[in-house]
Protein backbone atom coordinates (compact mmCIF):
# COMPACT_ATOMS: atom_id res chain seq x y z
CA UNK A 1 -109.18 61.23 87.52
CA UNK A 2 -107.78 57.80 88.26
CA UNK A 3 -109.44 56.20 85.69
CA UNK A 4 -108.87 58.40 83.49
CA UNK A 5 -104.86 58.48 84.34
CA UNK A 6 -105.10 54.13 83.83
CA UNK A 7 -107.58 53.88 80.83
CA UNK A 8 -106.07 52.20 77.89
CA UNK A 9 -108.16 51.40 74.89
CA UNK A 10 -106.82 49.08 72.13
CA UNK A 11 -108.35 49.61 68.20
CA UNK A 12 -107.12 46.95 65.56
CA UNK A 13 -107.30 48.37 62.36
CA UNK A 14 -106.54 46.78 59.07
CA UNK A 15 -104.43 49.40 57.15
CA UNK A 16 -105.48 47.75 53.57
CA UNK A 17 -108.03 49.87 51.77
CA UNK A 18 -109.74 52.86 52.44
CA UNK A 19 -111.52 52.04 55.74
CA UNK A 20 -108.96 53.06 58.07
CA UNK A 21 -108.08 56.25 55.84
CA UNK A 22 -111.13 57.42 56.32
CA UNK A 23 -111.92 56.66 59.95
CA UNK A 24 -108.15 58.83 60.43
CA UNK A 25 -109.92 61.71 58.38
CA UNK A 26 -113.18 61.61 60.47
CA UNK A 27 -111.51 60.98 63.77
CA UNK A 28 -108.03 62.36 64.02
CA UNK A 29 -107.53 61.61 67.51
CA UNK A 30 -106.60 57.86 66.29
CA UNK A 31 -103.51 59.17 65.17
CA UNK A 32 -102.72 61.57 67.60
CA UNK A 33 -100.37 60.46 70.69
CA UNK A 34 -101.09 56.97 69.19
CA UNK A 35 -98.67 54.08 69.44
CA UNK A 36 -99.00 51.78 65.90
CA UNK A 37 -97.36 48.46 66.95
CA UNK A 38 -97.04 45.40 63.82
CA UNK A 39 -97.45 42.13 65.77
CA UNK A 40 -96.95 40.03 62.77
CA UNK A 41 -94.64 40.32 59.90
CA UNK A 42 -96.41 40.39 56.27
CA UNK A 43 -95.65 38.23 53.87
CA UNK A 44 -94.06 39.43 50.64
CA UNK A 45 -96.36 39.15 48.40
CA UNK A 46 -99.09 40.91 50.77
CA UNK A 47 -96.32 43.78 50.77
CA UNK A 48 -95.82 43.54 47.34
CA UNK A 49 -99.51 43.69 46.41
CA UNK A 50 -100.42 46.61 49.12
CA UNK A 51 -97.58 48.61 46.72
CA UNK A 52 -98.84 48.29 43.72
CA UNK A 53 -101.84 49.87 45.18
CA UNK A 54 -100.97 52.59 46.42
CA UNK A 55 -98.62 53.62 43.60
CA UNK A 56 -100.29 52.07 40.19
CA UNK A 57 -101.80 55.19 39.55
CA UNK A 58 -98.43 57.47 39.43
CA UNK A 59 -97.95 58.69 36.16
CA UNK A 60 -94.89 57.28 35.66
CA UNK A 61 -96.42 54.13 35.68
CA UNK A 62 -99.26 54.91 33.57
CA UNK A 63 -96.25 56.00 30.70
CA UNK A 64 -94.22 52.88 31.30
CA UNK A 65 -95.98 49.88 33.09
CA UNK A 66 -93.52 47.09 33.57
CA UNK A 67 -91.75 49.17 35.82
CA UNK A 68 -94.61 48.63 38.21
CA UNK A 69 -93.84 45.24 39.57
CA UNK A 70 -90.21 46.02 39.80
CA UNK A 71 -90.83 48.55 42.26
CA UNK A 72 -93.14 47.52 43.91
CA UNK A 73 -91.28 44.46 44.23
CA UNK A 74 -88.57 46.63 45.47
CA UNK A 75 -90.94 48.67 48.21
CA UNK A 76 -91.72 45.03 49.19
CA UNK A 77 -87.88 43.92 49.68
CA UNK A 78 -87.09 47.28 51.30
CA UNK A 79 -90.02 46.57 53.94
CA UNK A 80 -88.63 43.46 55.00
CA UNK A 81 -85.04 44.12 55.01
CA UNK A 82 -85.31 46.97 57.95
């Protein structure tokens, strides 16, 4: 029981891409009474790119396009200003 009580295991992840989505989905006890701690901060255009991503495929992109990088630019800015 002591060990138990004083085990700590440490998983890095990267949360780009569908790797780590999946591995949630299979093992949802990653996310569960888990701690998600950012050591580093991204840069802007790694934000920027990560949000285009996930949100190219909304259909309100699909009807008008250029608003694309303007939000995601915005997503981005957002990100770092908290």
């Amino acid at each position: 029981s002591r060990v138990r009580k004083n085990l700590h295991i440490i998983l890095c992840f990267s949360p780009v891409g569908d790797v780590m989505r999946q591995r949630c989905r299979k093992f949802p006890g990653l996310i569960n009474c888990t701690e998600i701690d950012w050591f580093h901060p991204w840069p802007r255009d790694a934000l920027q790119s990560v949000s285009e991503r996930f949100i190219a495929n909304m259909p309100v992109f699909e009807a008008r396009p250029e608003l694309l990088p303007k939000v995601s630019s915005h997503m981005a800015e957002v990100h770092l200003s908290v």
